[in-house]
Protein backbone atom coordinates (compact mmCIF):
# COMPACT_ATOMS: atom_id res chain seq x y z
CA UNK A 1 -30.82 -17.24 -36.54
CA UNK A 2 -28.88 -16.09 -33.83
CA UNK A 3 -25.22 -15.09 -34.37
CA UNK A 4 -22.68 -16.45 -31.83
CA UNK A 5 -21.55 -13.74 -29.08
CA UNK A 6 -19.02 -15.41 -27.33
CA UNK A 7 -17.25 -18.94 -26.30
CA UNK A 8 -15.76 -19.72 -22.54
CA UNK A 9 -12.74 -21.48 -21.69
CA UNK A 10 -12.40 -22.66 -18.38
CA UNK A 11 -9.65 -25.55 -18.52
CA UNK A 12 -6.24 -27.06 -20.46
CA UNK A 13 -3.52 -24.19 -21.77
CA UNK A 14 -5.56 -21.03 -21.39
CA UNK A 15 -3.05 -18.86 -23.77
CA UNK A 16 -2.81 -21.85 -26.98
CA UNK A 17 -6.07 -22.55 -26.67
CA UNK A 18 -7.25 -18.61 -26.78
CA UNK A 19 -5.24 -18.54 -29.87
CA UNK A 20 -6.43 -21.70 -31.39
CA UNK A 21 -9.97 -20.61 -30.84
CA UNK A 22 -9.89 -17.30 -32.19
CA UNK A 23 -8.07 -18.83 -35.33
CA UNK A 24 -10.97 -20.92 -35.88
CA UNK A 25 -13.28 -18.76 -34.95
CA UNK A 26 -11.59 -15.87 -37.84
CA UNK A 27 -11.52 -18.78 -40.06
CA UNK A 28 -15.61 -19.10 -39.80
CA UNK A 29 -16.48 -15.97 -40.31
CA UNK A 30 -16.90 -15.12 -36.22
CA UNK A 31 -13.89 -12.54 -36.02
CA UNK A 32 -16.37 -10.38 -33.72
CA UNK A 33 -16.86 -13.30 -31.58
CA UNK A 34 -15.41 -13.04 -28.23
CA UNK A 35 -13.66 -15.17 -25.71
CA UNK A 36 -13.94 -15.57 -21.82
CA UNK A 37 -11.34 -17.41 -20.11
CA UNK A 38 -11.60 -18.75 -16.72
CA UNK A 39 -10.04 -20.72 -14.59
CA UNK A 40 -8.78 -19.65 -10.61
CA UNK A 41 -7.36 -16.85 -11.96
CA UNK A 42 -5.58 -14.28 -10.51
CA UNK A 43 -3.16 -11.21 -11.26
CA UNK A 44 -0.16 -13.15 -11.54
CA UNK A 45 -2.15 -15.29 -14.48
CA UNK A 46 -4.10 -12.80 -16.38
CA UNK A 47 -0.15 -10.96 -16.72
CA UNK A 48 1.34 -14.28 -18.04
CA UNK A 49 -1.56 -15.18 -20.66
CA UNK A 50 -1.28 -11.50 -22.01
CA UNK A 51 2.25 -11.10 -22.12
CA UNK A 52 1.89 -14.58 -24.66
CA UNK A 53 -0.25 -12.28 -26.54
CA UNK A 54 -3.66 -14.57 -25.88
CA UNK A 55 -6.57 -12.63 -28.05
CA UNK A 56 -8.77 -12.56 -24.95
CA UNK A 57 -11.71 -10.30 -24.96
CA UNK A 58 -12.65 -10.23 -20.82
CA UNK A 59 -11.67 -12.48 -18.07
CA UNK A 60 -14.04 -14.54 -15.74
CA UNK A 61 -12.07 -13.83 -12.15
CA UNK A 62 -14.18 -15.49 -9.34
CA UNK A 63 -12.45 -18.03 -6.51
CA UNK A 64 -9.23 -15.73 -5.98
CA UNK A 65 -11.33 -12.63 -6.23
CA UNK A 66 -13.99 -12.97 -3.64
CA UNK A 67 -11.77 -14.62 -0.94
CA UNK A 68 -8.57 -11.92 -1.48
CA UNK A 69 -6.47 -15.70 -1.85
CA UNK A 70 -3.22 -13.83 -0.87
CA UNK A 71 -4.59 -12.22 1.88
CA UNK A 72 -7.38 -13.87 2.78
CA UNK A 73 -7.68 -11.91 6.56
CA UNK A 74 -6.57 -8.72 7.34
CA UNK A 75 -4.50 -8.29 10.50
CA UNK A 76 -5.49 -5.32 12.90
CA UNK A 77 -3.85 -4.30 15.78
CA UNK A 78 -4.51 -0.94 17.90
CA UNK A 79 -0.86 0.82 18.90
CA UNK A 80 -1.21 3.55 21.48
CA UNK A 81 1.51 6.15 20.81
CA UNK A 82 0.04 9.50 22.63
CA UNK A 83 -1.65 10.37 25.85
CA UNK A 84 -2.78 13.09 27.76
CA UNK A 85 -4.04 13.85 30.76
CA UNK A 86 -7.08 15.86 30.45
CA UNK A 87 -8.53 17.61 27.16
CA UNK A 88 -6.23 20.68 27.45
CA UNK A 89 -3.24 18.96 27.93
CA UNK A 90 -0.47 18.80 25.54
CA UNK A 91 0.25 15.38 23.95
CA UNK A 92 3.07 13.01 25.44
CA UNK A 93 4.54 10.36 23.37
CA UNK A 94 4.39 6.61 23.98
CA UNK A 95 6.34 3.74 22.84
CA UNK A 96 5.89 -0.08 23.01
CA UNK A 97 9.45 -1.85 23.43
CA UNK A 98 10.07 -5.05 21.24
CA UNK A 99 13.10 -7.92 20.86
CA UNK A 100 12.03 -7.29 17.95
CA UNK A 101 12.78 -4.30 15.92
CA UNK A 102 9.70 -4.55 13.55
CA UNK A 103 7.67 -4.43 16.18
CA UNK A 104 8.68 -1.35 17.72
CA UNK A 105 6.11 1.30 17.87
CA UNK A 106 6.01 4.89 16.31
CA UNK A 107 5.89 7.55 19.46
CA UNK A 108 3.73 10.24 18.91
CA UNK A 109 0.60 12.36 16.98
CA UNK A 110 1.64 10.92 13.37
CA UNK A 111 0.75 11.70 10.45
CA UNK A 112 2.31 11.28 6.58
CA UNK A 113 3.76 13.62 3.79
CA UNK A 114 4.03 12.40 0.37
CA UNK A 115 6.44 14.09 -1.93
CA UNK A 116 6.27 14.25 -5.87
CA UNK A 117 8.72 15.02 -8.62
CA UNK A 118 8.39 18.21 -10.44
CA UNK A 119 7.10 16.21 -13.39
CA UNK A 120 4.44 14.83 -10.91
CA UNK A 121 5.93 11.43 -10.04
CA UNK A 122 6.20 10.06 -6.41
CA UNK A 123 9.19 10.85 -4.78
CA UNK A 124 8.47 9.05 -1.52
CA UNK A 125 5.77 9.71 2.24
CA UNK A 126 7.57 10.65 5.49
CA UNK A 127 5.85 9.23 8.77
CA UNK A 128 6.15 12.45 10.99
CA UNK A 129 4.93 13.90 14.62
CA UNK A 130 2.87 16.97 13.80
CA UNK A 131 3.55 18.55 17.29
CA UNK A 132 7.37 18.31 16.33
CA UNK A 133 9.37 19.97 13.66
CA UNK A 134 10.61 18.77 10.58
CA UNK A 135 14.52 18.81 10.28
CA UNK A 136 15.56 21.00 7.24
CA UNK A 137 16.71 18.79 5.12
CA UNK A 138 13.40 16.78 5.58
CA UNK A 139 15.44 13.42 5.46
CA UNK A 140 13.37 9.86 5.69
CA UNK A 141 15.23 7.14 7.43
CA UNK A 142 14.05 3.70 6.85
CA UNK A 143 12.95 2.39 10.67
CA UNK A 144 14.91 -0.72 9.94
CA UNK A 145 18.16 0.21 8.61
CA UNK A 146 19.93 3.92 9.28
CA UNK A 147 21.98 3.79 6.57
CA UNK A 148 18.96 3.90 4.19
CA UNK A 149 17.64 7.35 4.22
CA UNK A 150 16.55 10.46 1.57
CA UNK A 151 16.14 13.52 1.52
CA UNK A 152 13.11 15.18 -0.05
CA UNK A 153 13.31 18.75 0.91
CA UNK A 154 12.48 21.16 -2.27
CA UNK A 155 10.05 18.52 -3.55
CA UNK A 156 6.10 19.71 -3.39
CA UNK A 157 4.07 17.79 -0.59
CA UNK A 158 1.30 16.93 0.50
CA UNK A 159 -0.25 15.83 4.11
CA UNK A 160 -2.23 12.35 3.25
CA UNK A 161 -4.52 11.71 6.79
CA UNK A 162 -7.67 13.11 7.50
CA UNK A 163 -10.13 12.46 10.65
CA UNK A 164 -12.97 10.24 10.39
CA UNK A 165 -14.33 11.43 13.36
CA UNK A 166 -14.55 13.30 16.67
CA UNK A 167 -15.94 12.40 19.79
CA UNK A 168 -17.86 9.53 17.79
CA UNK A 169 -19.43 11.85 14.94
CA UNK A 170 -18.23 11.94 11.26
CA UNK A 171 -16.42 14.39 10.34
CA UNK A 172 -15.82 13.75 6.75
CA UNK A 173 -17.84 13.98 4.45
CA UNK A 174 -19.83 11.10 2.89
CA UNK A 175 -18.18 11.34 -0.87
CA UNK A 176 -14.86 11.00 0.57
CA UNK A 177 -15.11 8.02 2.12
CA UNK A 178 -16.96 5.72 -0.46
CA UNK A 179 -15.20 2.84 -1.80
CA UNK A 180 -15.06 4.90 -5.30
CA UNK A 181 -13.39 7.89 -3.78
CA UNK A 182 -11.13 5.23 -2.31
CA UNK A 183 -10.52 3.54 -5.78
CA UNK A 184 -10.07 7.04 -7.36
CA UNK A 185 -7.63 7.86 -4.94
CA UNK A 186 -5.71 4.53 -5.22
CA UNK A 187 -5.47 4.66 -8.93
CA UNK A 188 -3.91 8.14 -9.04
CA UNK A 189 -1.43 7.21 -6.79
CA UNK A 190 -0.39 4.18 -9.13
CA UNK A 191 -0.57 6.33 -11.83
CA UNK A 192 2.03 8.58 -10.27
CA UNK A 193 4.50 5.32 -9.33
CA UNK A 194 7.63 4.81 -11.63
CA UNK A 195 7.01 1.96 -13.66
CA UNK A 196 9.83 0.07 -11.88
CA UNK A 197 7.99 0.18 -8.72
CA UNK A 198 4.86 -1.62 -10.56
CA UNK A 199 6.97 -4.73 -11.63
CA UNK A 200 5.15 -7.57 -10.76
CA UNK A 201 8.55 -9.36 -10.32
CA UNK A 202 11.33 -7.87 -8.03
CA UNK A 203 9.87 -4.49 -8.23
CA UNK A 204 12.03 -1.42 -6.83
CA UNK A 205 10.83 -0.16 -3.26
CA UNK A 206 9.08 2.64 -2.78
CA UNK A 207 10.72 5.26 -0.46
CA UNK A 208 9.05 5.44 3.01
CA UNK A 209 10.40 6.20 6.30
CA UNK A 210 10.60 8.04 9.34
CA UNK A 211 11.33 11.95 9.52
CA UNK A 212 14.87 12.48 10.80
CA UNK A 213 13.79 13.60 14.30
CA UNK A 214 11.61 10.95 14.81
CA UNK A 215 13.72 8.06 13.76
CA UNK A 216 16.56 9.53 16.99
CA UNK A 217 13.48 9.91 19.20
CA UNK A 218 12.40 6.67 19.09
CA UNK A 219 15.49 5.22 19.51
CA UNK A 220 16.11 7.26 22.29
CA UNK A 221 12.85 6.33 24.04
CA UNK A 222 13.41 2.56 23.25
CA UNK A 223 17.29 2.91 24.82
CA UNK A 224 15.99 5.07 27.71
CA UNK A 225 13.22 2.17 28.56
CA UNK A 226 15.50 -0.69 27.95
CA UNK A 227 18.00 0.90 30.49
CA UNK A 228 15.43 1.04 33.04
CA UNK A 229 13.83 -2.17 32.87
CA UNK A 230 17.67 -3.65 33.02
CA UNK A 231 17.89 -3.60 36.93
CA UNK A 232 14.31 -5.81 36.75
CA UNK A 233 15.85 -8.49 34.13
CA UNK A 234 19.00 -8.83 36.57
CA UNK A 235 16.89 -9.48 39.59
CA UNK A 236 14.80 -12.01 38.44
């Protein structure tokens, strides 16, 4: 007859009952019988019923994968933050003013630099203006808090943005923008993360922030704008 492939279990204590099974299942002779669990699960699941060491040969991810439960919309806004004039003109920086600091835009033609460790490791990606230069040092401030900041220069780097297209035509080529050249390039960066910065649980941040220059110019803009609309606050 036919030999038994595989059992389910989609309900009750996923972990005890994966072990219970495969006990029983050892005990009859079905040690290459596998088990599915299932269940709503997600990420934060799958890590608790392996780290109780559940023999679990695949897992049956559905509900939470197909409607991204976290995140189940994904918020878009357009942010102007250069204009010119005509085609030959140089860029000129713009800058959206906010009560709120978060949402204070990046002036500028931006672009990002990540930096790696000699042994390959990431060491952190600088938001810069490519028609400005980069201080020295090449320090990152954190656009929240100045007293957070890094300095990278020495470290090997590399510029991550490319163009999708110009004047409505692609411009890159069709094996670079599939979703597997976009999984390939996701899954080396992970690879390259310090294991601290993985943590599921209270995981250490990863180093991003503003180039020096840019950090002072945007506050400069955002103080320079602020001052002017002043007079217009008072006379209302």
């Amino acid at each position: 007859g036919e030999r038994l492939a595989g059992i389910r279990i989609d309900s009750g204590d996923l972990a005890w009952l994966a072990r219970y099974a495969r006990e029983r299942l050892d005990a009859a002779g079905l040690s290459d019988c596998g088990i599915v669990l299932s269940n709503d699960l997600d990420e934060y699941t799958i890590k608790s019923i392996r780290d109780q060491g559940a023999p679990v040969s695949s897992w049956g991810v559905g509900t939470k994968l197909a409607t991204a439960y976290d995140q189940p919309s994904l918020g878009g806004v357009y942010k102007l933050s250069a204009t010119k004039d005509r085609a030959d003109a140089a860029w000129s920086a713009r800058l959206k003013v906010s009560e709120q600091s978060s949402k204070l835009t990046l002036p500028g033609v931006l672009d990002v630099r990540r930096y790696r460790f000699v042994d390959g490791r990431l060491a952190g990606d600088m938001v810069f203006d490519v028609n400005e230069s980069i201080s020295e040092r090449e320090i990152i401030i954190d656009p929240a808090d100045i007293l957070r900041r890094k300095e990278l220069a020495g470290l090997a780097c590399e510029t991550l943005l490319a163009p999708l297209a110009r004047g409505g035509v692609s411009v890159l080529p069709a094996e670079e923008r599939s979703a597997m050249a976009a999984r390939e390039r996701t899954s080396e960066g992970l690879a390259h993360l310090d294991e601290s910065q993985k943590r599921f649980l209270n995981p250490h941040s990863y180093p991003v922030g503003l180039e020096e220059g840019l950090w002072h110019r945007r506050a400069d803009m955002a103080a320079d704008l602020r001052a002017a609309c002043a007079p217009l606050s008072r006379g209302r």
